[in-house]
PDB file of N, CA and C in Angstrom:
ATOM      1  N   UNK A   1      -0.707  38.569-123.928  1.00  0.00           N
ATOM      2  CA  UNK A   1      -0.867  39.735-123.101  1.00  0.00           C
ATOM      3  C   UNK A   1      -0.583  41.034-123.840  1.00  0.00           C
ATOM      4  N   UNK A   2       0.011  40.909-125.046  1.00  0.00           N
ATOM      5  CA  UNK A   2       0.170  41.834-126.000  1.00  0.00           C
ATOM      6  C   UNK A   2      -1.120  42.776-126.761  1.00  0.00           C
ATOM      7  N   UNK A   3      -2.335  41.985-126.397  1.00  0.00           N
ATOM      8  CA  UNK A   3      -3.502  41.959-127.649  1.00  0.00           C
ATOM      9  C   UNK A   3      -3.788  43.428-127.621  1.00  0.00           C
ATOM     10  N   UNK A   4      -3.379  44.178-126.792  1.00  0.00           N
ATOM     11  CA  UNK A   4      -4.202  45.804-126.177  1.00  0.00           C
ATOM     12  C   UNK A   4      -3.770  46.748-126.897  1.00  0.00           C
ATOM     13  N   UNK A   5      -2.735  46.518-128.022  1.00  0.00           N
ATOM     14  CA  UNK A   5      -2.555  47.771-128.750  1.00  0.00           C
ATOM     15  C   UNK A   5      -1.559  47.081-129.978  1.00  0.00           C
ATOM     16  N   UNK A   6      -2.325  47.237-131.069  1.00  0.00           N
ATOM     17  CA  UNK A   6      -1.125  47.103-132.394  1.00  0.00           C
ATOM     18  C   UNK A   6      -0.015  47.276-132.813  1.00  0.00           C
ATOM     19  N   UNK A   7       0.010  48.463-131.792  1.00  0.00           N
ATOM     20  CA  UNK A   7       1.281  49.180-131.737  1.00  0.00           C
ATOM     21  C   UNK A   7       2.490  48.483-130.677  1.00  0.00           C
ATOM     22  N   UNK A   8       2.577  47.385-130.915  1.00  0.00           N
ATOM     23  CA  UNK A   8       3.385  46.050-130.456  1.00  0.00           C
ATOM     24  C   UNK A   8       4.796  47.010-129.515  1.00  0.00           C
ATOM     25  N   UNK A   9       5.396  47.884-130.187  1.00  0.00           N
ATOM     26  CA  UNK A   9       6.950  48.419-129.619  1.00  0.00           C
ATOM     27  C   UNK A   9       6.479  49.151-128.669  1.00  0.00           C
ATOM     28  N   UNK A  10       5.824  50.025-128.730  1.00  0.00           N
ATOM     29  CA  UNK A  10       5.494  50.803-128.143  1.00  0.00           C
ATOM     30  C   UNK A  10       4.798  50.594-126.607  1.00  0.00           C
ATOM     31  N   UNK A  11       3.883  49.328-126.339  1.00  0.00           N
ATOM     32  CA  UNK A  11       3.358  48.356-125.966  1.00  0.00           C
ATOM     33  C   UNK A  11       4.603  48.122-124.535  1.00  0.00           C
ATOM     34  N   UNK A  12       5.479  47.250-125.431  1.00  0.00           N
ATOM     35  CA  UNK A  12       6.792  46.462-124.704  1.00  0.00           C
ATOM     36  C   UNK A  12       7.487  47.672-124.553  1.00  0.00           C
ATOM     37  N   UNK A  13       7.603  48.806-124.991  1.00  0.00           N
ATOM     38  CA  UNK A  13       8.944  49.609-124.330  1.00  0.00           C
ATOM     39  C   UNK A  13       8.007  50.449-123.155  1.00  0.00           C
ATOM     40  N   UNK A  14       6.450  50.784-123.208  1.00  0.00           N
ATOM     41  CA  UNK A  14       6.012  51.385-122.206  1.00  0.00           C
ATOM     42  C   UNK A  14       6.069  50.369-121.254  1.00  0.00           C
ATOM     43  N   UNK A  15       5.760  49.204-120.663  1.00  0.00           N
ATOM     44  CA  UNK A  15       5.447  48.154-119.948  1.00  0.00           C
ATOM     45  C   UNK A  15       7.530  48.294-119.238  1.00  0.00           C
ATOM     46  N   UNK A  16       8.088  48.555-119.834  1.00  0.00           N
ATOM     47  CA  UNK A  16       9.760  48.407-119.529  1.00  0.00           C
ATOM     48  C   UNK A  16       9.675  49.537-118.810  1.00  0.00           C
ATOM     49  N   UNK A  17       8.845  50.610-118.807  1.00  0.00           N
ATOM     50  CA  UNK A  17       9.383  51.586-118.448  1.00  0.00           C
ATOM     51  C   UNK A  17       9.073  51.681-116.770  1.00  0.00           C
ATOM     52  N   UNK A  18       7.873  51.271-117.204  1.00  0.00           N
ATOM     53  CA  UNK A  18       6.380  51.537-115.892  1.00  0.00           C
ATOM     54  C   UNK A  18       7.246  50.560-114.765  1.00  0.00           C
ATOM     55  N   UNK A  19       7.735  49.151-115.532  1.00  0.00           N
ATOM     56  CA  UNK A  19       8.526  48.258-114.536  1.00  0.00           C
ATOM     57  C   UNK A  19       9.811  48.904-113.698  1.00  0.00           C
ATOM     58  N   UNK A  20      10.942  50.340-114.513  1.00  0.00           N
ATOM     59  CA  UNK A  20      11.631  50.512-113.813  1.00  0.00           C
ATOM     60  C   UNK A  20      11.353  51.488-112.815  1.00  0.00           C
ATOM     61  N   UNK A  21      12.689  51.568-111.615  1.00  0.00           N
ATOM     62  CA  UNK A  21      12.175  52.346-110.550  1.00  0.00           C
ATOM     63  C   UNK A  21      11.482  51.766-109.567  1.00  0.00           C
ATOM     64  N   UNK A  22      11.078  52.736-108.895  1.00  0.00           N
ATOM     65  CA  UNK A  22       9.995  51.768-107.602  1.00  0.00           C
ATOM     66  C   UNK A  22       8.252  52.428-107.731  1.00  0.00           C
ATOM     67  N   UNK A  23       7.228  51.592-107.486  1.00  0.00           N
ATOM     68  CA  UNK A  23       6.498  52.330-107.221  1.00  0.00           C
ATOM     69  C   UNK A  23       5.295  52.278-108.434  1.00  0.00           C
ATOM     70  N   UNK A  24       5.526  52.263-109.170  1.00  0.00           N
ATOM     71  CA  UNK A  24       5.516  52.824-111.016  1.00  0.00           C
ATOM     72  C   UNK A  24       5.753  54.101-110.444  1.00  0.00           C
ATOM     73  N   UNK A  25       7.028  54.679-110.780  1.00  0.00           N
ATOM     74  CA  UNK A  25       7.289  56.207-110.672  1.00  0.00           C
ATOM     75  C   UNK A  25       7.158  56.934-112.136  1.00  0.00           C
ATOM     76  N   UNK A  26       6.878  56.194-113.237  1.00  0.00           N
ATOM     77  CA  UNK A  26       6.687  57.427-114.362  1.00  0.00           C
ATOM     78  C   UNK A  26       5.412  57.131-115.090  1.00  0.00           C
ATOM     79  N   UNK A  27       4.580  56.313-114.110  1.00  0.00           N
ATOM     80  CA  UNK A  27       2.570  55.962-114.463  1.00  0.00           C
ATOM     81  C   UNK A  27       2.142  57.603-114.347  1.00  0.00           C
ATOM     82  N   UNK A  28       1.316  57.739-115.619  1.00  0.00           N
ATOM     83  CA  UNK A  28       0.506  58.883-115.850  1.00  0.00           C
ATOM     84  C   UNK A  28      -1.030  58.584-115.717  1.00  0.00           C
ATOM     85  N   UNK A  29      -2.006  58.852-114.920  1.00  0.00           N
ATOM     86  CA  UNK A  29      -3.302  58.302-114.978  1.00  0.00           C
ATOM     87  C   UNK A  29      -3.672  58.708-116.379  1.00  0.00           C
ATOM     88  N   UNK A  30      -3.472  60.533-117.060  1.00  0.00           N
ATOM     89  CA  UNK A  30      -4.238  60.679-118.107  1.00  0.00           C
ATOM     90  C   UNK A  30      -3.483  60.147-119.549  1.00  0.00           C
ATOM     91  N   UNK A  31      -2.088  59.361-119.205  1.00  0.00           N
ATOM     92  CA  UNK A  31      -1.725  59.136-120.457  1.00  0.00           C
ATOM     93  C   UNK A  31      -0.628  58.249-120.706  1.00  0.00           C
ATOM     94  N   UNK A  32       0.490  58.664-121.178  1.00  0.00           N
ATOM     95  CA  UNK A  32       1.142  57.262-121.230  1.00  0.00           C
ATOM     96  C   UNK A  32       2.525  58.077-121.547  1.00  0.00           C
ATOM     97  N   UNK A  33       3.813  57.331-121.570  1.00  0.00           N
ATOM     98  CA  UNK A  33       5.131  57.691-121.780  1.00  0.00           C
ATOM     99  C   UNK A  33       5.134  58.478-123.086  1.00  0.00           C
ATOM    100  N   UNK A  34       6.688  59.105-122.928  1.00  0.00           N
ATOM    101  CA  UNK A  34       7.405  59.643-124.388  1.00  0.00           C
ATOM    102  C   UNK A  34       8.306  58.307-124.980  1.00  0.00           C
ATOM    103  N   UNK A  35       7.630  57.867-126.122  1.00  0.00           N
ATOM    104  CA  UNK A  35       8.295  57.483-126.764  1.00  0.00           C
ATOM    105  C   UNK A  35       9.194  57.597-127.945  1.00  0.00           C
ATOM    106  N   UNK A  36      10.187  56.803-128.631  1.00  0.00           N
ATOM    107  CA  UNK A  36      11.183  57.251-129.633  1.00  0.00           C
ATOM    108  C   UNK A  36      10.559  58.145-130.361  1.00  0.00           C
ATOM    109  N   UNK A  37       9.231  57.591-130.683  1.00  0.00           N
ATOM    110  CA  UNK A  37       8.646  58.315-131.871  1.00  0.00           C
ATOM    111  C   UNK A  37       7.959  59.841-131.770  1.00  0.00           C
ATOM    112  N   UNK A  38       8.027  59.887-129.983  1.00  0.00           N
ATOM    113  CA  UNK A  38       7.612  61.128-129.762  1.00  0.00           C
ATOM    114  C   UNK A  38       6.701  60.946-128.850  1.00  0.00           C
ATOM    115  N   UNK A  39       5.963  62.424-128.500  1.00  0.00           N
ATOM    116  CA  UNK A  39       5.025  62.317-127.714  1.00  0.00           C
ATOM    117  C   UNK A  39       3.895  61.181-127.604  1.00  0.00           C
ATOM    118  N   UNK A  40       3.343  61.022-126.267  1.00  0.00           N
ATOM    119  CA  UNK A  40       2.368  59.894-126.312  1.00  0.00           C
ATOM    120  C   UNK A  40       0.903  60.611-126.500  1.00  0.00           C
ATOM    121  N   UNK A  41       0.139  60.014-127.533  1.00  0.00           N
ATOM    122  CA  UNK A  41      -1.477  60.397-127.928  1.00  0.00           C
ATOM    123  C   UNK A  41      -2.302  59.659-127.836  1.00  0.00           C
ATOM    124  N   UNK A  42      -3.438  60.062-128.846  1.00  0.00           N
ATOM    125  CA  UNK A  42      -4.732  59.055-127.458  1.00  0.00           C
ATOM    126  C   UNK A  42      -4.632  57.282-128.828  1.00  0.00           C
ATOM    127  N   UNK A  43      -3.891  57.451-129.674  1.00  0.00           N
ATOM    128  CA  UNK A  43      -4.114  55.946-130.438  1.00  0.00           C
ATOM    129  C   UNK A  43      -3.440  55.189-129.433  1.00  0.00           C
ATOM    130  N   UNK A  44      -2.463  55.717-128.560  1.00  0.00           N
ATOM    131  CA  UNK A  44      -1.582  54.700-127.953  1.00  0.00           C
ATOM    132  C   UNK A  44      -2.384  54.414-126.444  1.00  0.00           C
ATOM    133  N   UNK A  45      -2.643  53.300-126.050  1.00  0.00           N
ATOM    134  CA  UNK A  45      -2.902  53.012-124.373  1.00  0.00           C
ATOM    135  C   UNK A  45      -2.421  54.036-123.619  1.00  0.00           C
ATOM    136  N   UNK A  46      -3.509  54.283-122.826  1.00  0.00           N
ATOM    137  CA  UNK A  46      -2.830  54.703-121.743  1.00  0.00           C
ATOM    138  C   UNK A  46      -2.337  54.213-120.624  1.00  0.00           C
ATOM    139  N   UNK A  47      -1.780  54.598-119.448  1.00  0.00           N
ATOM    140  CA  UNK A  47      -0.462  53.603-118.813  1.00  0.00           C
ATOM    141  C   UNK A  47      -1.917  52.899-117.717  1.00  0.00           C
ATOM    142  N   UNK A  48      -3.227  53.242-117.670  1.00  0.00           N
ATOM    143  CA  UNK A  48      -4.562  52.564-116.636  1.00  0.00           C
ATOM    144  C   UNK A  48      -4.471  51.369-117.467  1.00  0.00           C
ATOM    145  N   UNK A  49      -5.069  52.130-119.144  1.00  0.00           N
ATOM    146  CA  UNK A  49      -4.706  50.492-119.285  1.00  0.00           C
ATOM    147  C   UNK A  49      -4.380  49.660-119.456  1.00  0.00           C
ATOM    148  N   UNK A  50      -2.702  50.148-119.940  1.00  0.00           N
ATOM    149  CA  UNK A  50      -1.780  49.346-119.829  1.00  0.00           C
ATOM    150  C   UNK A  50      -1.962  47.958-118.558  1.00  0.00           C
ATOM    151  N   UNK A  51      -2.022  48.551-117.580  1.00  0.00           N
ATOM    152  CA  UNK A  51      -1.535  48.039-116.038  1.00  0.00           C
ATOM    153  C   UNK A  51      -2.816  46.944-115.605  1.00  0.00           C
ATOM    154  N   UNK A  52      -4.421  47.541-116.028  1.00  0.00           N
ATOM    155  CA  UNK A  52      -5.437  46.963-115.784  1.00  0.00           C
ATOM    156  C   UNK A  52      -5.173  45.831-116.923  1.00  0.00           C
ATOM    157  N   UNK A  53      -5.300  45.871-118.007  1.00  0.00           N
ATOM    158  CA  UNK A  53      -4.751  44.864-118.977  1.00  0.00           C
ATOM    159  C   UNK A  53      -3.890  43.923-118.334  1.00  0.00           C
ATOM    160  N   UNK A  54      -2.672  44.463-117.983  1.00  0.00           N
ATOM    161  CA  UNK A  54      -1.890  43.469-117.471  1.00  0.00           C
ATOM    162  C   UNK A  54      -2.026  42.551-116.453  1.00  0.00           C
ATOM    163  N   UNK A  55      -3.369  43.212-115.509  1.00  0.00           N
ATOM    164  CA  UNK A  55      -3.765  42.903-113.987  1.00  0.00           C
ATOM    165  C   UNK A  55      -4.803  41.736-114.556  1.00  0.00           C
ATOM    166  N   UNK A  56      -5.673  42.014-115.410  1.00  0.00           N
ATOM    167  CA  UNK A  56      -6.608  41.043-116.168  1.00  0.00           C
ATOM    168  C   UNK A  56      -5.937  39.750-116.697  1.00  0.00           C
ATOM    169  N   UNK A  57      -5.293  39.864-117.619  1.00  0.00           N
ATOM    170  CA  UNK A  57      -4.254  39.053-117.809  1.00  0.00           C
ATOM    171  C   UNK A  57      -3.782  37.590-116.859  1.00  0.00           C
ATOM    172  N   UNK A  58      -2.947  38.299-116.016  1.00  0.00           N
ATOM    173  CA  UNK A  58      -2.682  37.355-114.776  1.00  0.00           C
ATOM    174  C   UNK A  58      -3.688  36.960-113.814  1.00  0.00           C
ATOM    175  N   UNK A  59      -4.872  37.992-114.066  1.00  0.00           N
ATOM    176  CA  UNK A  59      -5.808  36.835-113.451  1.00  0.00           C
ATOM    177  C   UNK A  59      -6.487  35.826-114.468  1.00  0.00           C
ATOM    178  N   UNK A  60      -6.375  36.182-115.766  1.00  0.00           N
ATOM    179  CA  UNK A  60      -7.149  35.197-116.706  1.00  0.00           C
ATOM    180  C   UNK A  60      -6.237  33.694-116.147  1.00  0.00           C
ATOM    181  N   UNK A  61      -4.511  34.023-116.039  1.00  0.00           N
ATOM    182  CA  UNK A  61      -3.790  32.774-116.139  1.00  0.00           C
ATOM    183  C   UNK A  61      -3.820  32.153-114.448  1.00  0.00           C
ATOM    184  N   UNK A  62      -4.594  32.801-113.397  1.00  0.00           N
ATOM    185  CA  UNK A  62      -4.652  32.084-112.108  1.00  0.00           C
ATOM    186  C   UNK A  62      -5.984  31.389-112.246  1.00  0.00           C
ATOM    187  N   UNK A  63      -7.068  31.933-112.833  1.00  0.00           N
ATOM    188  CA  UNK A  63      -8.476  31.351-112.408  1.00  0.00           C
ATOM    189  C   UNK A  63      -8.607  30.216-113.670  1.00  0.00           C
ATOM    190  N   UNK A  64      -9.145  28.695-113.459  1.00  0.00           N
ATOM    191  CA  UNK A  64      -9.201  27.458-114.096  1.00  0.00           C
ATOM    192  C   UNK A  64     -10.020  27.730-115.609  1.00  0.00           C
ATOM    193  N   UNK A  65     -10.155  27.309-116.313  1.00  0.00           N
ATOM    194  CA  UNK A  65     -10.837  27.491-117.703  1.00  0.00           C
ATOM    195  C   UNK A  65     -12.194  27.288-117.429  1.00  0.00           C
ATOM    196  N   UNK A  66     -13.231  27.828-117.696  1.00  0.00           N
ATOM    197  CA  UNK A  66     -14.811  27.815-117.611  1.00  0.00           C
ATOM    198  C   UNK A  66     -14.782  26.787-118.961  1.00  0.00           C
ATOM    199  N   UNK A  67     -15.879  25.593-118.962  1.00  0.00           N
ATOM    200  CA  UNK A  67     -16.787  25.493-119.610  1.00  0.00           C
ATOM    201  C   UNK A  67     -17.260  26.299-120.590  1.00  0.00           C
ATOM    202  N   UNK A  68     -17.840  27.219-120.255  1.00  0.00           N
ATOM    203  CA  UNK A  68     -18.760  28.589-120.670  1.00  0.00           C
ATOM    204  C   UNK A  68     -18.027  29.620-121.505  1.00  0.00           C
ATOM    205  N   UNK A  69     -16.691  29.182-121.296  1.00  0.00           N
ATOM    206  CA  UNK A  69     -15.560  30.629-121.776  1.00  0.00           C
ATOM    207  C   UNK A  69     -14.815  29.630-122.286  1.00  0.00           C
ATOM    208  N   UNK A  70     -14.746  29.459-124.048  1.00  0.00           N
ATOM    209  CA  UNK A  70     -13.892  28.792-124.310  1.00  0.00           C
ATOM    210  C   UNK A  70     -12.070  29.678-124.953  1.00  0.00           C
ATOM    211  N   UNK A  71     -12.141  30.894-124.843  1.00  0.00           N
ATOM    212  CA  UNK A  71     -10.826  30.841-124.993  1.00  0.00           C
ATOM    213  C   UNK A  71     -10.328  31.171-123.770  1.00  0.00           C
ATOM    214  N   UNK A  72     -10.284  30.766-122.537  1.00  0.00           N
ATOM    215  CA  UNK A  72      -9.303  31.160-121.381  1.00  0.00           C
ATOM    216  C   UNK A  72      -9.678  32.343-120.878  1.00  0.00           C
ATOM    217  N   UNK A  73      -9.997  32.946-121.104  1.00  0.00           N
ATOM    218  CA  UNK A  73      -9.746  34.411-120.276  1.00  0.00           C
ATOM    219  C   UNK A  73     -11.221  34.546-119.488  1.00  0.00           C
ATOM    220  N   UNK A  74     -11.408  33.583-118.564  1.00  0.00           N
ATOM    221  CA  UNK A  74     -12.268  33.764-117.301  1.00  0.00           C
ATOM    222  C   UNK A  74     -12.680  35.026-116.360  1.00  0.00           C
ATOM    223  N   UNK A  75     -11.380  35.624-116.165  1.00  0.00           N
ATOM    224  CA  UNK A  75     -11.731  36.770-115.640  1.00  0.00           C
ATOM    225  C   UNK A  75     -12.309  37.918-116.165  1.00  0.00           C
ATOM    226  N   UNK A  76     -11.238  38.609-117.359  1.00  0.00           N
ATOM    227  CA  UNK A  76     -11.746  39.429-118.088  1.00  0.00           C
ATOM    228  C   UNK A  76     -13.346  38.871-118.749  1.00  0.00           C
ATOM    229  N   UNK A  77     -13.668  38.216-119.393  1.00  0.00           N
ATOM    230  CA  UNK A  77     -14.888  37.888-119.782  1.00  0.00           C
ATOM    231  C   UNK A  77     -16.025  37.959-118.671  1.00  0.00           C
ATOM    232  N   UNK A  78     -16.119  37.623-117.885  1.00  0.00           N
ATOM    233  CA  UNK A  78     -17.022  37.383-116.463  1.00  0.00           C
ATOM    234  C   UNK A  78     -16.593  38.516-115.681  1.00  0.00           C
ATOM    235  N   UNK A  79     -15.948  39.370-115.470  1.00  0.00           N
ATOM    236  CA  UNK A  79     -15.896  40.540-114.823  1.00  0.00           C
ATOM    237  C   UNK A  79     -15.127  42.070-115.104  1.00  0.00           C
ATOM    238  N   UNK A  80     -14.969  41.776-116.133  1.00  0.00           N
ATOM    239  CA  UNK A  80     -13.997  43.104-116.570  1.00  0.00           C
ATOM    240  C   UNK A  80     -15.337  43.601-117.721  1.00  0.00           C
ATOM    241  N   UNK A  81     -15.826  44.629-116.998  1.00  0.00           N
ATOM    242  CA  UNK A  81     -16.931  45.722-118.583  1.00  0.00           C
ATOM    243  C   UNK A  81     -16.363  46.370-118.994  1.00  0.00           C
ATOM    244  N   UNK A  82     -16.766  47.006-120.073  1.00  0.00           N
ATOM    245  CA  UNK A  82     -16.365  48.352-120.440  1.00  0.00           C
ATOM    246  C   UNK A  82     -17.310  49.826-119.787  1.00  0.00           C
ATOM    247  N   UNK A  83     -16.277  50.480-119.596  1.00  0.00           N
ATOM    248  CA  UNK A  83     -17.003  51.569-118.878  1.00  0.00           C
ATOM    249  C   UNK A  83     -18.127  52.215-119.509  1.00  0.00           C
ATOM    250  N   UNK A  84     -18.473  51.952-120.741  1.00  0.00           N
ATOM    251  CA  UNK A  84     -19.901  52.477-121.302  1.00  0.00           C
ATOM    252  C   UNK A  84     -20.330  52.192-122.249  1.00  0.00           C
ATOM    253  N   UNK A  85     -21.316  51.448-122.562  1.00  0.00           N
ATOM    254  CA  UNK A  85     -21.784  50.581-123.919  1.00  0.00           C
ATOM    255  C   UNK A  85     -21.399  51.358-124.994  1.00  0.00           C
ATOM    256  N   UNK A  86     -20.857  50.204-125.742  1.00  0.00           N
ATOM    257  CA  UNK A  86     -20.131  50.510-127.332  1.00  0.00           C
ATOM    258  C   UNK A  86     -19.065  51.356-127.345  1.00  0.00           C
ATOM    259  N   UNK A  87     -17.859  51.699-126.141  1.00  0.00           N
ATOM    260  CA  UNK A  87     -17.192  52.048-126.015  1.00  0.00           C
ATOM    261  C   UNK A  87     -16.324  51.267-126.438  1.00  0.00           C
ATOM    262  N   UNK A  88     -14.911  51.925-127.172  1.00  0.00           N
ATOM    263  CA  UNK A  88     -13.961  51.438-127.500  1.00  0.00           C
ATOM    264  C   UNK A  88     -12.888  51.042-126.611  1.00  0.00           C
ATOM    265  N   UNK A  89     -11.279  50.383-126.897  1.00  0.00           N
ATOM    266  CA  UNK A  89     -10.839  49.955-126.384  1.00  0.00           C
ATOM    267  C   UNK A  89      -9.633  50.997-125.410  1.00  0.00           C
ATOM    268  N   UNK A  90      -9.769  52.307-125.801  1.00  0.00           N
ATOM    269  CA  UNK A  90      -9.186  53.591-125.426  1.00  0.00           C
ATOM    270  C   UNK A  90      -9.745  54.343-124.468  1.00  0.00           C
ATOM    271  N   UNK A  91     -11.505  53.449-124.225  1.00  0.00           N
ATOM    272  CA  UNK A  91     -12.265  54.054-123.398  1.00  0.00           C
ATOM    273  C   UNK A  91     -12.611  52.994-121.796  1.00  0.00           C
ATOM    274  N   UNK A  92     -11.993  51.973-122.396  1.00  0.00           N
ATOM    275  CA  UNK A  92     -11.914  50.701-121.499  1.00  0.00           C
ATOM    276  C   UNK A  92     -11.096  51.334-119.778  1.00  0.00           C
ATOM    277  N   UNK A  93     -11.432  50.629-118.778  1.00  0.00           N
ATOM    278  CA  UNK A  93     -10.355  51.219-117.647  1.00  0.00           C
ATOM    279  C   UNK A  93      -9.898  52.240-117.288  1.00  0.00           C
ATOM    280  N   UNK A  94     -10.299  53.578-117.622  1.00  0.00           N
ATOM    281  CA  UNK A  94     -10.118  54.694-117.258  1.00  0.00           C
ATOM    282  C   UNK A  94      -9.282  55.041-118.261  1.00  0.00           C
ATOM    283  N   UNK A  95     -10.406  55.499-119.188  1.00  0.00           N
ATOM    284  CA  UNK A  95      -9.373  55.520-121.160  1.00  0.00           C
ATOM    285  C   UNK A  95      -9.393  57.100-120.676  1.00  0.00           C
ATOM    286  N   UNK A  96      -8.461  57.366-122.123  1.00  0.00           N
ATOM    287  CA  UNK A  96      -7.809  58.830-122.138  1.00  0.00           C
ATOM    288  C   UNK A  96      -8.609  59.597-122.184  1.00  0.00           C
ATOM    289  N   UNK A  97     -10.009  60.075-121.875  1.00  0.00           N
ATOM    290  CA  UNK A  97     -11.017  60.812-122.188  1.00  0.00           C
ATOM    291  C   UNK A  97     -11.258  61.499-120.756  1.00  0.00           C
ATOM    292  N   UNK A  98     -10.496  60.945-119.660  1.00  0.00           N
ATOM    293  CA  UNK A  98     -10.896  61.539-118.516  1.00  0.00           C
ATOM    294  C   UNK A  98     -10.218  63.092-118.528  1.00  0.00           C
ATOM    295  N   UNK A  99     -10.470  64.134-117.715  1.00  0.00           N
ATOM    296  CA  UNK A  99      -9.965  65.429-117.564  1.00  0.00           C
ATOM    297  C   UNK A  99      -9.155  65.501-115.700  1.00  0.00           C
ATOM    298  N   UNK A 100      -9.471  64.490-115.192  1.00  0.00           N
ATOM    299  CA  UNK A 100      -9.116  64.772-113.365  1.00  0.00           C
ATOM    300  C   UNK A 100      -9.198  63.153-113.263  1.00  0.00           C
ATOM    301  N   UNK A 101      -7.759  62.992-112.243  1.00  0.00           N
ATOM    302  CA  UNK A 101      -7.637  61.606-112.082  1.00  0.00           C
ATOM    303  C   UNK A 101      -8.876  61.177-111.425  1.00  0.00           C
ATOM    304  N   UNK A 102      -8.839  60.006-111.307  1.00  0.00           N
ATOM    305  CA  UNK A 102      -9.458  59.189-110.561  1.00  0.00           C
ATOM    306  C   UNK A 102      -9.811  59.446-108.899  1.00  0.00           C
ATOM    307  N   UNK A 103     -10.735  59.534-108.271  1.00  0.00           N
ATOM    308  CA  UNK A 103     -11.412  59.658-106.763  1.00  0.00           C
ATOM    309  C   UNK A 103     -11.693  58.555-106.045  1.00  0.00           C
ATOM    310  N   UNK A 104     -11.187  58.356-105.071  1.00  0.00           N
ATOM    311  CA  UNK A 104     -11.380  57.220-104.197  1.00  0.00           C
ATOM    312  C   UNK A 104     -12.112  57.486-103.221  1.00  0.00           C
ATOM    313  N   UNK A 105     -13.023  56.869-102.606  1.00  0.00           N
ATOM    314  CA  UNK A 105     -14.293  57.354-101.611  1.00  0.00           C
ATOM    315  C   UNK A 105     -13.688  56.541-100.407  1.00  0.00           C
ATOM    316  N   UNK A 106     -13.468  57.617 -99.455  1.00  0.00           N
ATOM    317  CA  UNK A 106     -12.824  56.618 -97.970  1.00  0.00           C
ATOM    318  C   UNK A 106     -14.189  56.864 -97.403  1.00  0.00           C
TER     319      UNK A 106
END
């Protein structure tokens, strides 16, 4: 569940953070925590996809192994795109490129 950023510490101390509190009270849609090393920039995940990652994840480990999908990850493979062909992994889930959160249509 680690695979989403190289940056391994950074990774596990944002995921610690987002967990404390109630709510996720310190989730940024356009970006991600302050860490030791300093401000957060666009090499590092942002906290969407931190969380969508993580949401993918646990569904890869509820839904049974496909045939068709031989390393496990059923869900993400069969329903998780990327938001725009040949987009990178910063652009995945509502990557750091947005300017205004996200809109929900009631």
């Amino acid at each position: 569940y680690l695979d989403l950023s190289a940056n391994q510490d950074y990774l596990v101390w944002r995921i610690n953070e987002l967990a404390r509190g109630t709510c996720l009270s310190s989730f940024r849609w356009d970006g991600g925590g302050r860490a030791e090393r300093g401000d957060w920039d666009t090499s590092l995940p942002t906290d969407v996809a931190i969380i969508f990652h993580l949401f993918s994840t646990y569904m890869d480990s509820c839904l049974p192994p496909s045939p068709r999908i031989p390393d496990r990850r059923t869900f993400s493979l069969q329903y998780v795109k990327p938001l725009c062909a040949g987009a990178g992994k910063a652009d995945h889930h509502g990557g750091a490129g947005k300017s205004s959160p996200p809109r929900s249509r009631n």
